[in-house]
Protein backbone atom coordinates (compact mmCIF):
# COMPACT_ATOMS: atom_id res chain seq x y z
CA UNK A 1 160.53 5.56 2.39
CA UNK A 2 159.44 3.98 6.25
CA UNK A 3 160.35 5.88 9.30
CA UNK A 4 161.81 4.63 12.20
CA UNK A 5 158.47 2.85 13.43
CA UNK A 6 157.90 1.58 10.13
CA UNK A 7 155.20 3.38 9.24
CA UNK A 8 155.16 5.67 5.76
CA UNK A 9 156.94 8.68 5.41
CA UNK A 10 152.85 9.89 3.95
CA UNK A 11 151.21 8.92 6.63
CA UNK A 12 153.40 10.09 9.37
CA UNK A 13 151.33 13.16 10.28
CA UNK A 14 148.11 11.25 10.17
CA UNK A 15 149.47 8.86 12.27
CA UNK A 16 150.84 11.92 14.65
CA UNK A 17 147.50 13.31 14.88
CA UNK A 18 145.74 10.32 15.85
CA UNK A 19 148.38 9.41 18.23
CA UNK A 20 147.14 12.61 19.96
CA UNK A 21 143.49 11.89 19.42
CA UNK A 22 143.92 8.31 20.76
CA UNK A 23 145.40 9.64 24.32
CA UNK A 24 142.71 11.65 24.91
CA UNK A 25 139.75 10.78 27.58
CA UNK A 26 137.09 8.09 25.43
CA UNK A 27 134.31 10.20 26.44
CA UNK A 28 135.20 13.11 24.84
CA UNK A 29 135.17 11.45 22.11
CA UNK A 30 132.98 12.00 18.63
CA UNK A 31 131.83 8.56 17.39
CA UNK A 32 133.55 9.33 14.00
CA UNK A 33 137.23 10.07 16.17
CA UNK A 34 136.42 6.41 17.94
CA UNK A 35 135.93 4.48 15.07
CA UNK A 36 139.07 6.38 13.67
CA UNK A 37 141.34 5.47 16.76
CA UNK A 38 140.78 1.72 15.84
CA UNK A 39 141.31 1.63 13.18
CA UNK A 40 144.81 4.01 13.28
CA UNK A 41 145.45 1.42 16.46
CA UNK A 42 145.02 -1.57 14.18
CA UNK A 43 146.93 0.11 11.77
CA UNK A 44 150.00 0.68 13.66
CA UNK A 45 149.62 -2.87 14.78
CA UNK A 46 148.41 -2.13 18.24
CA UNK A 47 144.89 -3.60 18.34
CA UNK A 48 145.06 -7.38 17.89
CA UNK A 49 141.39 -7.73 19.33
CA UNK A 50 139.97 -5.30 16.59
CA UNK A 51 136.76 -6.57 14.47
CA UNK A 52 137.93 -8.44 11.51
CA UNK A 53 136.53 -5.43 9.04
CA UNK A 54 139.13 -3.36 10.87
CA UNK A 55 141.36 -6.06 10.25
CA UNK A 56 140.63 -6.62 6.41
CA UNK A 57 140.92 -2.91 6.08
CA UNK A 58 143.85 -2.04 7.47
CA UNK A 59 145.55 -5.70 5.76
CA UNK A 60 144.39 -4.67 2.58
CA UNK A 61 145.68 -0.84 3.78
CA UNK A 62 149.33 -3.02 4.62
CA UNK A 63 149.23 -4.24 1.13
CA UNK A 64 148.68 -1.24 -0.72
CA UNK A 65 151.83 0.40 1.33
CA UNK A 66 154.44 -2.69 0.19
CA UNK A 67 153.25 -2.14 -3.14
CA UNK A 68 153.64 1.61 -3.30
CA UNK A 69 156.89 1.46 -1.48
CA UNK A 70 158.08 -1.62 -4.14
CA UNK A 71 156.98 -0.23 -7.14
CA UNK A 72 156.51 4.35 -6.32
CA UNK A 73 152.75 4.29 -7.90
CA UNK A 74 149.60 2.68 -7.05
CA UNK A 75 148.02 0.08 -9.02
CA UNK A 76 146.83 0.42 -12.24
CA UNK A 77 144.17 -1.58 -14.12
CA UNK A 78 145.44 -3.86 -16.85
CA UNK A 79 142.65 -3.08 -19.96
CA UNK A 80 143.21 -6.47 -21.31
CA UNK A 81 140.22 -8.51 -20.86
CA UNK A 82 139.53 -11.02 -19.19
CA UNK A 83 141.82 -9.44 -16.83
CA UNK A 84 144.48 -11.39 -15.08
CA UNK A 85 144.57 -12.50 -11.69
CA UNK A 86 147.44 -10.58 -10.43
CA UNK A 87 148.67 -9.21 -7.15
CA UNK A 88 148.14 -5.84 -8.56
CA UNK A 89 144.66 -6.01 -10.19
CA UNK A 90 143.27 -7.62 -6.85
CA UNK A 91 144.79 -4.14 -5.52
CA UNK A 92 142.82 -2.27 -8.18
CA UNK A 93 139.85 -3.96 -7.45
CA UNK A 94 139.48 -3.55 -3.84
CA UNK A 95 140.59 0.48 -4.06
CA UNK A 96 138.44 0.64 -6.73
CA UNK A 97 135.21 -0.29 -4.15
CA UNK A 98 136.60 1.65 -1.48
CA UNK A 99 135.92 4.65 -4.18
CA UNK A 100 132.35 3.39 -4.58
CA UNK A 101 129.88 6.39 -3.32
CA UNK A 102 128.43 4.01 -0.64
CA UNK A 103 131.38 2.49 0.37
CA UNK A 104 133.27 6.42 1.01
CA UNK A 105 130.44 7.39 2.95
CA UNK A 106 130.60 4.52 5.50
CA UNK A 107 134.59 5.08 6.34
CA UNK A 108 135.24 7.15 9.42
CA UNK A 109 137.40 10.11 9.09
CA UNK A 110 140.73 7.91 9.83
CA UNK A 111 140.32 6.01 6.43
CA UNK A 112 139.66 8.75 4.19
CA UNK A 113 142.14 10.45 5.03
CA UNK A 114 144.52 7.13 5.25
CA UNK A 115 143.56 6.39 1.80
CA UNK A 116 144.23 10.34 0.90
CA UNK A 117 147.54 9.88 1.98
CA UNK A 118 148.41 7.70 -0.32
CA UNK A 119 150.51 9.62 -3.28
CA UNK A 120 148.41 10.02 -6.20
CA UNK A 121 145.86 8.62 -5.06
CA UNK A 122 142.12 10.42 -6.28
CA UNK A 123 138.36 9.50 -5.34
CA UNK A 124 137.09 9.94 -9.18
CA UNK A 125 140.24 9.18 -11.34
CA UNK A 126 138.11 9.16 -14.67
CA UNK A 127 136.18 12.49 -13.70
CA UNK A 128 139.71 13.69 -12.61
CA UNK A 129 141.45 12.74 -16.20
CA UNK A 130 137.87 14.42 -17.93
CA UNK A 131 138.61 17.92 -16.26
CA UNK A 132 142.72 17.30 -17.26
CA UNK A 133 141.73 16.93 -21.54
CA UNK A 134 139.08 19.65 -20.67
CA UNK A 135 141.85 22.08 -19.51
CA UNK A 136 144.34 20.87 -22.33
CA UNK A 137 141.27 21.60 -24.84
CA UNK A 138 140.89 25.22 -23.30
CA UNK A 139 144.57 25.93 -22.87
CA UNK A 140 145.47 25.08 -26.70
CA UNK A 141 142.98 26.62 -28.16
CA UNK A 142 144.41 30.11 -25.71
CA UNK A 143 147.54 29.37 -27.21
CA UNK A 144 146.84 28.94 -30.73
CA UNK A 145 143.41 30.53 -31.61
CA UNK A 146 141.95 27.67 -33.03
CA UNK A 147 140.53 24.16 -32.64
CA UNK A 148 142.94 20.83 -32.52
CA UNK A 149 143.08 18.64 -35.36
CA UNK A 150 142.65 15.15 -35.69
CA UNK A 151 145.39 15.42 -38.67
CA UNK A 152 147.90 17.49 -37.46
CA UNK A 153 151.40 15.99 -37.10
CA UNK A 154 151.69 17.30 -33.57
CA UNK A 155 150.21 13.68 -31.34
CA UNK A 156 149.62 15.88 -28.38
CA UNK A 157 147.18 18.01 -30.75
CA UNK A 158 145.56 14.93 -32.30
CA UNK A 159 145.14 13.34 -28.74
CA UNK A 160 143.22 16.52 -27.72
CA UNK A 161 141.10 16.59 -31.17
CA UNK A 162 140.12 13.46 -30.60
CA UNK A 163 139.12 13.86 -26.75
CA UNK A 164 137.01 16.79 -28.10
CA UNK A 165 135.21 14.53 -30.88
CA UNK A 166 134.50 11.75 -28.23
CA UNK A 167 132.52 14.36 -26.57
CA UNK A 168 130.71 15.64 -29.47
CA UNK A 169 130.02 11.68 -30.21
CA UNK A 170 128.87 11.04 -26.73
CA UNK A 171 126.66 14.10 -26.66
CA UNK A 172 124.90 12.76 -30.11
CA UNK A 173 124.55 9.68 -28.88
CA UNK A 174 122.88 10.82 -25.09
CA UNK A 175 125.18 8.91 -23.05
CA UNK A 176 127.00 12.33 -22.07
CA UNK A 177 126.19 13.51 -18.68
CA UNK A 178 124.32 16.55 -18.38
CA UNK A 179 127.36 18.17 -16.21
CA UNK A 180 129.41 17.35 -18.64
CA UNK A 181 127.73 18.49 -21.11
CA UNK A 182 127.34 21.97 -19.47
CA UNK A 183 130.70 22.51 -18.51
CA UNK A 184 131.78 22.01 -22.52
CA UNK A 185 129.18 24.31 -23.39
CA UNK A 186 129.96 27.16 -21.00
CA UNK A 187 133.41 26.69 -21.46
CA UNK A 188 135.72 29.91 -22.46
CA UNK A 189 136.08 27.81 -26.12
CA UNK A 190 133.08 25.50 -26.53
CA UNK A 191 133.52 21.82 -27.32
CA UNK A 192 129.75 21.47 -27.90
């Protein structure tokens, strides 16, 4: 849903704060709040002049908007390979790299918290989904007192049986991080 200037109803208060930011004196300043005024000037459309990786940034910012607001979700990644060359997987591609460790810890304050704004949207997705079939491991076996199945009839159960013997798979095979691999072991009901 816009308001009345257009902008997104989640990113209304980011755009309120750096309204604020943006009429205070330049010299009292941070670097990071600079950098963040351009690009929250380019991104309400009020900086023609800005550098043309302000520009891509906020454009591909524009384009991630129409397709939230067309379709309620962000973009997801079609697994079919090779991949097609759709509106939505160029989306995917380009959030994905503004996730990338050394691309995050180039943006100023303004675009983290831009592309926080977004609903749903996470830094580390797959770590994310790994903590979300650790805590439905840990919270069935609290209900039931035992281990999922890969048989039982219940696909729920089966799903989380088989999440558990990915790990143990992984961990044979030494391509489960050592975190990872921790945090199953100390777990209240080991996986390891």
């Amino acid at each position: 849903m816009d308001t009345s200037d257009g902008a997104q109803d989640y990113v209304f208060e980011l755009h309120e704060l750096y309204a604020e930011v943006a009429d205070r004196p330049i010299p009292l300043l941070s670097v990071d709040q600079r950098r963040g005024v351009e690009f929250y000037l380019a991104d309400i459309g009020e900086n023609a002049s800005s550098a043309t990786t302000v520009r891509n940034w906020v454009n591909f910012i524009h384009d991630l908007d129409d397709f939230v607001s067309d379709t309620g979700r962000l973009p997801r990644s079609d697994s079919r390979r090779p991949r097609a060359r759709t509106k939505e997987q160029a989306l995917v591609d380009r959030l994905a790299y503004q996730r990338r460790p050394e691309v995050r810890a180039g943006h100023c304050s303004y675009q983290t918290l831009r592309l926080e704004a977004f609903p749903g949207f996470r830094w580390d997705p797959h770590e994310d989904r790994w903590v979300e079939q650790l805590m439905r491991h840990q919270s069935f076996w609290a209900q039931t007192g035992r281990a999922p199945r890969r048989d039982a009839p219940d696909p729920t159960e089966r799903a989380i049986a088989r999440w558990a013997t990915q790990q143990r798979a992984a961990r044979r095979n030494g391509t489960l991080p050592t975190d990872r691999a921790r945090r199953l072991r100390d777990a209240t009901y080991r996986v390891l």
